[in-house]
N, C-alpha and C. Protein backbone atom coordinates (compact mmCIF):
# COMPACT_ATOMS: atom_id res chain seq x y z
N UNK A 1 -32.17 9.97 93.54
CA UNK A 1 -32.49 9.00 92.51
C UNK A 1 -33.27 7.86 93.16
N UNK A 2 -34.53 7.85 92.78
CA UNK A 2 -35.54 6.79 93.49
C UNK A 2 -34.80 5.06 92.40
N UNK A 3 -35.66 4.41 92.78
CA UNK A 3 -35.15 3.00 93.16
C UNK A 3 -34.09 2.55 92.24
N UNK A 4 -33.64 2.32 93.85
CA UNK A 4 -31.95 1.80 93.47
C UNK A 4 -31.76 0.07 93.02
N UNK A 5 -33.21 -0.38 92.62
CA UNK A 5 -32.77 -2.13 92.07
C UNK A 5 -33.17 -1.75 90.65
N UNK A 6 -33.39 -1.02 90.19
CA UNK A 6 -33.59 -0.54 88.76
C UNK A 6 -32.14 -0.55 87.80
N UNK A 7 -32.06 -1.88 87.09
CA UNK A 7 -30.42 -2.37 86.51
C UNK A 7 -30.46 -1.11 85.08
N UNK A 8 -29.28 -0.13 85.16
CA UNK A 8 -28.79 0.67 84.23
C UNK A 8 -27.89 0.79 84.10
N UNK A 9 -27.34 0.67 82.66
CA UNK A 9 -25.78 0.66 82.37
C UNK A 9 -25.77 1.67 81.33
N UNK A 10 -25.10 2.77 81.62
CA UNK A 10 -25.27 4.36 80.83
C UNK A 10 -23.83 4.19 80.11
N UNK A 11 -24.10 4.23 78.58
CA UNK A 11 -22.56 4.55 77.84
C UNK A 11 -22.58 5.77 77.85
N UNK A 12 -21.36 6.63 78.03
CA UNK A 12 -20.71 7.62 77.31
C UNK A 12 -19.94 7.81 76.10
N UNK A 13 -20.30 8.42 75.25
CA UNK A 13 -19.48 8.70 73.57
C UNK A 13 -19.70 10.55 73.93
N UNK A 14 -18.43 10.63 72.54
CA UNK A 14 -18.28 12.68 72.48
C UNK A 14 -17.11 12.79 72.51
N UNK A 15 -16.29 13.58 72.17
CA UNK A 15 -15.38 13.67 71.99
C UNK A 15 -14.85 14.57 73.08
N UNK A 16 -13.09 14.39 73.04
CA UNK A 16 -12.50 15.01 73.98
C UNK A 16 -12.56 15.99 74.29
N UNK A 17 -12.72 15.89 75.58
CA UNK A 17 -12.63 17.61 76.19
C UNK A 17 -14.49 18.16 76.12
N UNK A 18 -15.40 16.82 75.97
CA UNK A 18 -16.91 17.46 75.73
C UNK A 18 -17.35 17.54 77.12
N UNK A 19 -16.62 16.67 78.22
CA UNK A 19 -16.71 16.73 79.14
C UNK A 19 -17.94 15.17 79.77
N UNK A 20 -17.44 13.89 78.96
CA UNK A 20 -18.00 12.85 79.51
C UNK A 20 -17.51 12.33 80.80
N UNK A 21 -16.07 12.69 80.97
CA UNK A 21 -15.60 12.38 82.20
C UNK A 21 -16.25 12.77 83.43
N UNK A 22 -16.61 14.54 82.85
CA UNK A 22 -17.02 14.89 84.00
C UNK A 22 -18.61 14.21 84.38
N UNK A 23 -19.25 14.28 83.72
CA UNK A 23 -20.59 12.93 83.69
C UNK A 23 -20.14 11.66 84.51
N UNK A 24 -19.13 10.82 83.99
CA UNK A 24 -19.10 9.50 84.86
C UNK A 24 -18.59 9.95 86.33
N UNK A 25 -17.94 11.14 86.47
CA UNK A 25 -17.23 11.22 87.90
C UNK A 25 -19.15 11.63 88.53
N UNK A 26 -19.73 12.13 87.96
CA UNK A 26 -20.78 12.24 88.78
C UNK A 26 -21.70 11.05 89.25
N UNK A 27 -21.59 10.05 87.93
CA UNK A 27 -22.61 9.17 88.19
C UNK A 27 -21.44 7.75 88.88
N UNK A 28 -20.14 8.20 89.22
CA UNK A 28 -19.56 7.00 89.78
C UNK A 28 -20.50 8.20 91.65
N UNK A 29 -20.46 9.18 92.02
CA UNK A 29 -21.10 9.85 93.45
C UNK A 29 -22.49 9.21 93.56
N UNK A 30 -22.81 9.39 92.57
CA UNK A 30 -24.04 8.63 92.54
C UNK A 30 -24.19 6.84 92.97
N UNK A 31 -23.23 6.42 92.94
CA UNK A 31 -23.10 5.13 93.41
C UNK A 31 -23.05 3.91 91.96
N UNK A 32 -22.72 4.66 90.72
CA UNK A 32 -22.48 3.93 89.75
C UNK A 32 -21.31 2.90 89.38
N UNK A 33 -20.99 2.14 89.05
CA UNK A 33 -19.43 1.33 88.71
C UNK A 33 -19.37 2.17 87.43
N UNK A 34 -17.70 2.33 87.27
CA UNK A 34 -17.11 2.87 86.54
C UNK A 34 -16.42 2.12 85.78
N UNK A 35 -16.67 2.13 84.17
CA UNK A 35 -15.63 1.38 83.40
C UNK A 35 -15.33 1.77 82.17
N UNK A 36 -14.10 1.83 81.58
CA UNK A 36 -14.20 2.57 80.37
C UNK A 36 -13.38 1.25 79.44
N UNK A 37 -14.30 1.75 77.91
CA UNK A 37 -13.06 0.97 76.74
C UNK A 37 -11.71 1.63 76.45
N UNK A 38 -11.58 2.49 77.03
CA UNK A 38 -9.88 2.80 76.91
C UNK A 38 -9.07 2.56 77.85
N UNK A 39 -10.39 1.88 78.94
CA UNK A 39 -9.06 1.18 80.07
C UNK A 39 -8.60 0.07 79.45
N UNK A 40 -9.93 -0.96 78.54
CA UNK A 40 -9.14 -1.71 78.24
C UNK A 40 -7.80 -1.86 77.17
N UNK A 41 -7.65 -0.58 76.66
CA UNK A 41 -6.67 -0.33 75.66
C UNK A 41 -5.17 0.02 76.26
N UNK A 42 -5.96 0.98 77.19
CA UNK A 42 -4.49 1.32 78.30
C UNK A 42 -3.79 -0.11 78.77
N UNK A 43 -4.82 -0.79 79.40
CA UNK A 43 -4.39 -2.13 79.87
C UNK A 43 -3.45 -3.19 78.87
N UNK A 44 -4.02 -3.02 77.35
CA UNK A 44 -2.98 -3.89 76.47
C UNK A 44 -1.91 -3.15 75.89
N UNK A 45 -2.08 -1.38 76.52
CA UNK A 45 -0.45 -0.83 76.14
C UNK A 45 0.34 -1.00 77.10
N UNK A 46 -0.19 -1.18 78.12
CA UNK A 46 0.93 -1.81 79.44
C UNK A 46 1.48 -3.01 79.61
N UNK A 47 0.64 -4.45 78.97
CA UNK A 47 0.99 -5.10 78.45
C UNK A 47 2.01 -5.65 77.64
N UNK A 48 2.17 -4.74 77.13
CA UNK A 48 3.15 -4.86 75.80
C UNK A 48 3.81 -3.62 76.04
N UNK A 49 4.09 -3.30 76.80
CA UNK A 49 5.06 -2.09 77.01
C UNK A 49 5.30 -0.53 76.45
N UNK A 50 4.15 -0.81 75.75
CA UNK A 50 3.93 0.55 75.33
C UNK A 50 3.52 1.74 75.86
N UNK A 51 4.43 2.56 75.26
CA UNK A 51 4.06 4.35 76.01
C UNK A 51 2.75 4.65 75.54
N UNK A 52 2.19 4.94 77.03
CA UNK A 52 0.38 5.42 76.80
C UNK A 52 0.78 6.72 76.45
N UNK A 53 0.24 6.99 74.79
CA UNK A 53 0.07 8.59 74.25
C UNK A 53 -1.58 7.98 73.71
N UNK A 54 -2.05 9.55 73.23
CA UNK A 54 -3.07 9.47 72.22
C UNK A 54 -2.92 8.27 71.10
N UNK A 55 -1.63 8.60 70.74
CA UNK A 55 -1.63 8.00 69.09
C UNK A 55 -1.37 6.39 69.30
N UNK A 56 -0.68 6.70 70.62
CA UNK A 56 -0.52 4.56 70.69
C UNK A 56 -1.44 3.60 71.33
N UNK A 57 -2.54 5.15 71.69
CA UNK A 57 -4.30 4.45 72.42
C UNK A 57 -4.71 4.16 71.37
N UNK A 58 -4.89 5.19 70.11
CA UNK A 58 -5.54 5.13 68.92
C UNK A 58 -5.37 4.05 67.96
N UNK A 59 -3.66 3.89 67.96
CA UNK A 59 -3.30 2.57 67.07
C UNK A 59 -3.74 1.01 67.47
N UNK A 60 -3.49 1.23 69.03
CA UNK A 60 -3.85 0.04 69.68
C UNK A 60 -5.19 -0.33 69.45
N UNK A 61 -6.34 0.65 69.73
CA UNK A 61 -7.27 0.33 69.66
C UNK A 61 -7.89 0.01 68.48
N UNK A 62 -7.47 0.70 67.12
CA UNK A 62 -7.43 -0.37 65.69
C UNK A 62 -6.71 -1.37 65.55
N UNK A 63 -6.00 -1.74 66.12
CA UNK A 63 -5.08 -2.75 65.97
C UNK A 63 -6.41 -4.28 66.21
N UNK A 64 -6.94 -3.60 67.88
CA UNK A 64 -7.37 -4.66 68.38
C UNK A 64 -8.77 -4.77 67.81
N UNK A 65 -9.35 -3.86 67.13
CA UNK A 65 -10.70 -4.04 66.42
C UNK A 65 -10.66 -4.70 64.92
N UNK A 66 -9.22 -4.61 64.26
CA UNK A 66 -8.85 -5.44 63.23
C UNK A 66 -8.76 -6.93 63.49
N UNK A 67 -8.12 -7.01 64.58
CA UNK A 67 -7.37 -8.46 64.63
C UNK A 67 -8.87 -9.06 65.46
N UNK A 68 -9.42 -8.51 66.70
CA UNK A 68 -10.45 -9.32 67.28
C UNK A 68 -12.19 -9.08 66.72
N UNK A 69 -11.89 -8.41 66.15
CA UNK A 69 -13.64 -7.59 66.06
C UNK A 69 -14.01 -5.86 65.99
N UNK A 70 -14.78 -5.35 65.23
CA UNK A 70 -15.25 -4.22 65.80
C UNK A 70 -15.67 -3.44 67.11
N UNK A 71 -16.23 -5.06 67.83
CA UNK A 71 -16.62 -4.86 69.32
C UNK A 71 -15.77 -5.15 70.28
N UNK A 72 -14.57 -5.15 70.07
CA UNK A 72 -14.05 -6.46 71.32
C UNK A 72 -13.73 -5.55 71.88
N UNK A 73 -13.48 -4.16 72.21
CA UNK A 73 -13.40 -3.33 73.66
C UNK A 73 -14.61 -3.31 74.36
N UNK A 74 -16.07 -3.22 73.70
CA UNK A 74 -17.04 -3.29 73.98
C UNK A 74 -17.22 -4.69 75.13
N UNK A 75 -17.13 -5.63 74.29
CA UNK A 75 -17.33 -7.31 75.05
C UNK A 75 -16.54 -6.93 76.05
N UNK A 76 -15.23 -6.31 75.99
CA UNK A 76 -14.54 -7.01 77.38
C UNK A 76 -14.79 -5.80 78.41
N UNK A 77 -15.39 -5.29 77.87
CA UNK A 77 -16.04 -4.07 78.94
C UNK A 77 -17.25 -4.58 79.40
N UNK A 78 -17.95 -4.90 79.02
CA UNK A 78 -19.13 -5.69 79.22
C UNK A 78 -19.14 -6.59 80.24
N UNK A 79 -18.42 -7.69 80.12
CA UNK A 79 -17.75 -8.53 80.52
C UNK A 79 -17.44 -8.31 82.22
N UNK A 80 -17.19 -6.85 82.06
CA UNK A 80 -16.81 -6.43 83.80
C UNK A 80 -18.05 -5.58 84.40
N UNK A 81 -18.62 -4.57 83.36
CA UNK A 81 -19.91 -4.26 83.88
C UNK A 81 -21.44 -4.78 84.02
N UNK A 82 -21.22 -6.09 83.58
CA UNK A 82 -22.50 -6.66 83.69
C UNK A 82 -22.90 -7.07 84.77
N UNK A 83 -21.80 -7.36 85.84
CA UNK A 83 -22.16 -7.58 87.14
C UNK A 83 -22.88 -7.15 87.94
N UNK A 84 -22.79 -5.21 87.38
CA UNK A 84 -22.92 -4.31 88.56
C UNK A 84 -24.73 -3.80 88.02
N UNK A 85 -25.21 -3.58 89.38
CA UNK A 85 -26.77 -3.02 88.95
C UNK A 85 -26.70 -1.69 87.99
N UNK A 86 -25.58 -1.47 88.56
CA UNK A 86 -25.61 0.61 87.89
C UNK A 86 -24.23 0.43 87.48
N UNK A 87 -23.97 1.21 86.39
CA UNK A 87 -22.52 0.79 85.77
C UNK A 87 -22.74 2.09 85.05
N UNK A 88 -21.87 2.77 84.64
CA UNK A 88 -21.56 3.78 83.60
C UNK A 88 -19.96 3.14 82.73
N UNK A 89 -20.04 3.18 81.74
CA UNK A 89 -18.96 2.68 80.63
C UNK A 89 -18.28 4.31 79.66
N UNK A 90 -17.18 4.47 79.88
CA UNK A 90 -16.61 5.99 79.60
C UNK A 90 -16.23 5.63 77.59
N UNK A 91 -15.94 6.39 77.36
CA UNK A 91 -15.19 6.31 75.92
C UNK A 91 -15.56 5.35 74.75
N UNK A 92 -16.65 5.24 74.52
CA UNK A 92 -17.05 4.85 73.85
C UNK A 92 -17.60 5.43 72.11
N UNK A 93 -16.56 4.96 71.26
CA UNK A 93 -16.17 5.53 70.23
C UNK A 93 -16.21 4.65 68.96
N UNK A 94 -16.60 3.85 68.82
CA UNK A 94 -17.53 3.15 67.26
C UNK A 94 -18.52 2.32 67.12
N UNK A 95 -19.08 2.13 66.06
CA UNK A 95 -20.18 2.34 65.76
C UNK A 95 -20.52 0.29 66.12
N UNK A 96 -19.73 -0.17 66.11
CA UNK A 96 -20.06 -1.48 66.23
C UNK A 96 -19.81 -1.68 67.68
N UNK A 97 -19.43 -1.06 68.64
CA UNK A 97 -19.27 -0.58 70.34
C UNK A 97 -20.92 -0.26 70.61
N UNK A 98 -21.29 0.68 70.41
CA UNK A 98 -22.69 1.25 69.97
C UNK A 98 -23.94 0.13 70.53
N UNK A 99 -23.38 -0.69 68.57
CA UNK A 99 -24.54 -1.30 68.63
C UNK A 99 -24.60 -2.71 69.55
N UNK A 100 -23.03 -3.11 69.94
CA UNK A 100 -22.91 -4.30 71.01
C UNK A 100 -23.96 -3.82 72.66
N UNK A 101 -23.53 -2.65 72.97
CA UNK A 101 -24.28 -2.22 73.71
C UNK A 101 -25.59 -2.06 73.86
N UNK A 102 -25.96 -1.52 72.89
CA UNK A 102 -27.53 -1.70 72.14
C UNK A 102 -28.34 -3.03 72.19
N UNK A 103 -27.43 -4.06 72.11
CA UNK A 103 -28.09 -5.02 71.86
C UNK A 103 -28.07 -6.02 73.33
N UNK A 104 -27.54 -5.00 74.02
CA UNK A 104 -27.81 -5.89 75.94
C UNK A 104 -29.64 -4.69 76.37
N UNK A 105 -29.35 -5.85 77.90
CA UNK A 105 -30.80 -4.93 78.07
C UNK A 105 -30.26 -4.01 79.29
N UNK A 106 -31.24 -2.57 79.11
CA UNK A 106 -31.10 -1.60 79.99
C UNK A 106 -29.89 -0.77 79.53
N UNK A 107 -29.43 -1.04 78.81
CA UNK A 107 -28.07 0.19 78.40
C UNK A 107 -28.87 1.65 77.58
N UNK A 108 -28.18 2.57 78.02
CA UNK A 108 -28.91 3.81 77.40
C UNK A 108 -27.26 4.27 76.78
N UNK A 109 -27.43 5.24 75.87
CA UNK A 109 -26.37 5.75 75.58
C UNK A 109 -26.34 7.55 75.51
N UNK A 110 -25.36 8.31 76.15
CA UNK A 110 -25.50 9.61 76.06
C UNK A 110 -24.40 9.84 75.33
N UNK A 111 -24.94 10.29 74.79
CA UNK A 111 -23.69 11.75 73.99
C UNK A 111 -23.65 13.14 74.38
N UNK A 112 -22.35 13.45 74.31
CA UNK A 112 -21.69 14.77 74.97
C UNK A 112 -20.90 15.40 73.79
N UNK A 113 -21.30 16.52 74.02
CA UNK A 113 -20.25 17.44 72.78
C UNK A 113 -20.47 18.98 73.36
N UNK A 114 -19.75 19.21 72.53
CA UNK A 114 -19.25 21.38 73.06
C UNK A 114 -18.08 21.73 71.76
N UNK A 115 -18.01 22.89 71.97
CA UNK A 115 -18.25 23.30 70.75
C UNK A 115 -16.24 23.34 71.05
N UNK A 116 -15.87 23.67 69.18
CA UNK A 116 -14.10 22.92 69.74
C UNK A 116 -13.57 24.24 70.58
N UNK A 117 -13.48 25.04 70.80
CA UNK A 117 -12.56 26.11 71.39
C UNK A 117 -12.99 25.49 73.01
N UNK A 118 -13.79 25.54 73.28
CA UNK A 118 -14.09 25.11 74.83
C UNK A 118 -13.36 23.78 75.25
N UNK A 119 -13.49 22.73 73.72
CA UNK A 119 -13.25 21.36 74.14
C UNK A 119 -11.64 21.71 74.57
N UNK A 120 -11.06 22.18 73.73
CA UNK A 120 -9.13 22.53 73.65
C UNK A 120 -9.18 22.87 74.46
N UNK A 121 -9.83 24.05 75.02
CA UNK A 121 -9.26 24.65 76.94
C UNK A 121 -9.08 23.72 77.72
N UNK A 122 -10.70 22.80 78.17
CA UNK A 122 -10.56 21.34 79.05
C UNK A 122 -9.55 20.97 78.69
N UNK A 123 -9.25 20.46 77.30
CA UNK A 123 -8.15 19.01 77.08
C UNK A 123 -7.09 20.30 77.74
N UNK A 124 -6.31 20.73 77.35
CA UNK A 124 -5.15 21.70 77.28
C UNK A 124 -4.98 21.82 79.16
N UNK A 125 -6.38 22.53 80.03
CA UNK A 125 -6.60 22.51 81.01
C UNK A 125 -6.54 21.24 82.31
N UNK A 126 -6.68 20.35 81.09
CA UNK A 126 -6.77 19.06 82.39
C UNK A 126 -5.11 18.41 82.49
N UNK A 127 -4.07 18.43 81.54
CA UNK A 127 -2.92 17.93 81.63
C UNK A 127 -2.80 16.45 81.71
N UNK A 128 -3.78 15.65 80.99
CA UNK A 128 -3.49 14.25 80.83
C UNK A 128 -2.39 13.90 79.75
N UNK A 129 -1.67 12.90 80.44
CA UNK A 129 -0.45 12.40 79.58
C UNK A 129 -0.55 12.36 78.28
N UNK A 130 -1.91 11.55 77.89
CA UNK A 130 -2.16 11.72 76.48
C UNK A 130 -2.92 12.37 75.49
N UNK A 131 -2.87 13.34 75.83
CA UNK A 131 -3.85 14.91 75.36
C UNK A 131 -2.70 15.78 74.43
N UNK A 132 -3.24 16.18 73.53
CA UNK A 132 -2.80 16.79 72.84
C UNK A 132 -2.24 18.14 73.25
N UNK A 133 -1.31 18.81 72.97
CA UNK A 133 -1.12 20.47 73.91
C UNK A 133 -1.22 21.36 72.99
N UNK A 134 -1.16 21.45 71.75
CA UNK A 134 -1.46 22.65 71.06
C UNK A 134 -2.23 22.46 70.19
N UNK A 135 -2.86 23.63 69.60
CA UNK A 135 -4.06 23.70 68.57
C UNK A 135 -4.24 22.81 67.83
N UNK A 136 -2.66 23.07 66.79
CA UNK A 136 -2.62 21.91 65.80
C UNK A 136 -2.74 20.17 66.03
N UNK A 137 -1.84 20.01 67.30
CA UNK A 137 -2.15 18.54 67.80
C UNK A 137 -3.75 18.54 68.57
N UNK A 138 -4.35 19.29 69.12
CA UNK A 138 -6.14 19.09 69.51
C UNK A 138 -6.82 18.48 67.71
N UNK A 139 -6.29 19.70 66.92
CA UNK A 139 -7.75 19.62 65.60
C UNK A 139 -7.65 18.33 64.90
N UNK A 140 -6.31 17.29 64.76
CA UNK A 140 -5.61 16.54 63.78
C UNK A 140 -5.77 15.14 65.06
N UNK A 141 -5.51 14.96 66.37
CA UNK A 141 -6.41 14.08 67.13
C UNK A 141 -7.92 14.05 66.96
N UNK A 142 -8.77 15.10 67.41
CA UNK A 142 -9.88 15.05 67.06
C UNK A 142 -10.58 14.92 65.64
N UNK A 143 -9.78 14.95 64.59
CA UNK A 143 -10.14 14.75 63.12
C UNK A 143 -10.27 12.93 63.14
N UNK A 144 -9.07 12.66 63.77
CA UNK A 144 -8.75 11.10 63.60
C UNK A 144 -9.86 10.45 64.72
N UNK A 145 -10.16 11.23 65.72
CA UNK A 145 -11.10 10.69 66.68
C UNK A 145 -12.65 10.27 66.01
N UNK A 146 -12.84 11.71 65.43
CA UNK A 146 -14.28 11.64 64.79
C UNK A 146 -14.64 10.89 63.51
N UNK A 147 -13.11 10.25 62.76
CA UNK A 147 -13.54 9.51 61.97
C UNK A 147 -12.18 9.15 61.78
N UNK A 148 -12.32 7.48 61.69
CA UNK A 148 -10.92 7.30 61.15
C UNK A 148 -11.10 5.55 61.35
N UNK A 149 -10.34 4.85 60.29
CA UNK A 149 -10.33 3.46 59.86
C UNK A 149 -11.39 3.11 58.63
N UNK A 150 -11.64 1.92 58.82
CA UNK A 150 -12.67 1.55 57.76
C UNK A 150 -14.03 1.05 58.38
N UNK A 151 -15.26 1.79 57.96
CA UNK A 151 -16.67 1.12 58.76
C UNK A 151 -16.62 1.15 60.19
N UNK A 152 -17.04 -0.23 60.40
CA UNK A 152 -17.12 -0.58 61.94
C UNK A 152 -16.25 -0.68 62.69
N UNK A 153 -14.60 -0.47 61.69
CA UNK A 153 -13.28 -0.81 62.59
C UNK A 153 -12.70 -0.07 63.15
N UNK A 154 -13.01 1.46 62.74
CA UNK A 154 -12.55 2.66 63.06
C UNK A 154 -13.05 3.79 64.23
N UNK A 155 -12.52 4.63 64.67
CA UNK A 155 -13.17 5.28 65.81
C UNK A 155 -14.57 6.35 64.81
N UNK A 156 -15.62 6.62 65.26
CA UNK A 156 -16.52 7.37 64.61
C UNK A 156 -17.67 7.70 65.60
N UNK A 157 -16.96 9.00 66.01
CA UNK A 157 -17.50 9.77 67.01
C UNK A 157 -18.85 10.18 66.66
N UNK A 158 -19.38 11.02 65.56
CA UNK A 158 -20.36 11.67 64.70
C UNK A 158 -21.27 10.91 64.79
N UNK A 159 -21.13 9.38 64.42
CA UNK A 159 -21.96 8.03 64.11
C UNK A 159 -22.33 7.90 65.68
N UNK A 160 -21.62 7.64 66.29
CA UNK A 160 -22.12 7.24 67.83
C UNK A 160 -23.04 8.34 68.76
N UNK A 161 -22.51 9.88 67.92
CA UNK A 161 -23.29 10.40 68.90
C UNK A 161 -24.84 10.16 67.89
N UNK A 162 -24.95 10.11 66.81
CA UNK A 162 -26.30 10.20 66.40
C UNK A 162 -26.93 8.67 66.82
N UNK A 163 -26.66 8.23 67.27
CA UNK A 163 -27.32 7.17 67.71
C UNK A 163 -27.76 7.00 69.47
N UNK A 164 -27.00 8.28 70.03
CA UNK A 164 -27.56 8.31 71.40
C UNK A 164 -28.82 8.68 71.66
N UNK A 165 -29.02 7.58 72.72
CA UNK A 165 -30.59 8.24 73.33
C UNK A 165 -30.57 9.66 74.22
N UNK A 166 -29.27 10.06 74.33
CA UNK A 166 -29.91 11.52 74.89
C UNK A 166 -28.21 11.96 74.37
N UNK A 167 -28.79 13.12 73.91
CA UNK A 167 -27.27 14.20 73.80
C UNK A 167 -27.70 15.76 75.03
N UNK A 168 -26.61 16.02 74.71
CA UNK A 168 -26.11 16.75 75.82
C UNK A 168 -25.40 17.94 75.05
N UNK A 169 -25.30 18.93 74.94
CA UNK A 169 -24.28 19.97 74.41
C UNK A 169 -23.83 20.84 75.87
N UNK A 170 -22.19 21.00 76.03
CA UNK A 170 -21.63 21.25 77.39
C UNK A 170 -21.06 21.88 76.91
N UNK A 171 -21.83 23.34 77.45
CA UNK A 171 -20.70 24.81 77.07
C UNK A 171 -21.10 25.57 78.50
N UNK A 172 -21.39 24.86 79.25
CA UNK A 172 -22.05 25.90 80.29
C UNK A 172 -21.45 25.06 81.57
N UNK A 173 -21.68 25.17 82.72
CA UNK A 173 -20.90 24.91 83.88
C UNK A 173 -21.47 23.62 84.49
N UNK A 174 -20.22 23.22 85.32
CA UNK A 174 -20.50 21.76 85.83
C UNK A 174 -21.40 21.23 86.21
N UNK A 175 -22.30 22.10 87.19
CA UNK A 175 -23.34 22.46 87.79
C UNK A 175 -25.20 22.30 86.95
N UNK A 176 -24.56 22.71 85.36
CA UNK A 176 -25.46 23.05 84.63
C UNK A 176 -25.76 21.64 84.14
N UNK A 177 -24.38 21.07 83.75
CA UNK A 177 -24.48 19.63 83.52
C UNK A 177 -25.02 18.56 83.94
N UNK A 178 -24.49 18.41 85.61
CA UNK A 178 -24.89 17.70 86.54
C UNK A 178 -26.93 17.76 86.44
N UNK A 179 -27.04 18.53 86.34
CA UNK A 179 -28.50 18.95 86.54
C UNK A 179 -29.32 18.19 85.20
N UNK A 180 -28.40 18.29 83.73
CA UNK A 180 -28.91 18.08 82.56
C UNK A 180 -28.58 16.33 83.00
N UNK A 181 -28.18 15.69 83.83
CA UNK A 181 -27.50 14.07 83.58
C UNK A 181 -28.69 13.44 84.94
N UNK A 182 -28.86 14.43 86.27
CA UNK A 182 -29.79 14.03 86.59
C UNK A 182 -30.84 13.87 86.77
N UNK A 183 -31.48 14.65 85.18
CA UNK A 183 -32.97 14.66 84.56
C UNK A 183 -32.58 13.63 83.77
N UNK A 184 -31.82 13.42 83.33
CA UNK A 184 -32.05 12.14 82.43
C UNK A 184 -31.66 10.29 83.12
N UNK A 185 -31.04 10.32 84.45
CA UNK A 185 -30.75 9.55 85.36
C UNK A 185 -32.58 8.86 86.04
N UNK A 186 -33.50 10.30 85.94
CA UNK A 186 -34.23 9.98 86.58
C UNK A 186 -35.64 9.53 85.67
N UNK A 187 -35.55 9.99 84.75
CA UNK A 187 -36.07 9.20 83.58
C UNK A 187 -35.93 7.59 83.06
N UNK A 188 -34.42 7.41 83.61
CA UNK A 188 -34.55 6.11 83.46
C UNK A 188 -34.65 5.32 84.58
N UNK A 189 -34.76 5.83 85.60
CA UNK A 189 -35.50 5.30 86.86
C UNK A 189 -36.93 4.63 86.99
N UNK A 190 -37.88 5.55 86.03
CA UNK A 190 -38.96 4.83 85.90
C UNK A 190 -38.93 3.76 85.45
């Protein structure tokens, strides 16, 4: 990746198991800062003592887009990646997140998706605490993922990915990926 004073801050949106993680673990090798809006959610369920599941990331994180804003995971993510020349921001999931981002300079946004039987293997495959384990709990998280609250307050996966400057569809191997993230890494190099 040619010049490294070139300031880019890459969001990730897509839903679980599309494999954005595996994107930021590449572009944190790449020498990117890593930050996600569900750290900051994790961070106010630890706070307050709450058991990190799906559903108490999910509540929390409407909770806190009711009471502070549509954006306020966005801002306080911001807030920590603005420092860094190269930053990648993970989980990024509504539409007023989006456009806070949108409206700094140098942020690009990718979207990631794959098709659901693949996504359930990953989630099912990776064993995170707050992942759903069977069919029925994958389709009824991801229903609530891809749309859920009111407008700008709610998570809306669909909305965010149509607004990315580059999508991605990940049904094919890590390898295949990596390759699809650093054609588009190097595009925004120019």
């Amino acid at each position: 990746m040619a010049n490294k004073t070139k300031k880019i801050i890459i969001g990730l949106t897509g839903p679980m198991g599309a494999g954005h993680g595996m994107v930021a673990e590449y572009l944190k090798k790449k020498g990117f800062f890593y930050s996600s809006t569900s750290e900051r959610v994790r961070e106010e369920c630890r706070q307050r003592g709450i058991e990190i599941t799906r559903d108490s990331l999910q509540d929390v994180a409407d909770e806190l887009r009711r009471k502070f804003g549509p954006e306020v995971l966005a801002k306080r993510t911001w807030d920590i990646v603005k420092k860094y020349p190269r930053a990648v921001v993970d989980s990024i999931r509504g539409i007023a997140e989006v456009e806070f981002f949108k409206s700094k300079p140098n942020f690009y946004l990718i979207g990631i998706t794959a098709p659901h039987k693949i996504r359930y293997q990953r989630v099912v495959a990776r064993h995170r605490e707050s992942d759903p384990t069977t069919w029925k709990e994958f389709l009824m998280a991801d229903k609530k993922d891809f749309k859920s609250g009111q407008g700008k307050f709610g998570r809306n996966i669909t909305g965010c990915l149509k607004k990315a400057d580059f999508l991605i569809v990940n049904k094919g191997t890590i390898k295949e990926l990596e390759k699809k993230i650093e054609k588009y890494v190097s595009m925004l190099n120019r």
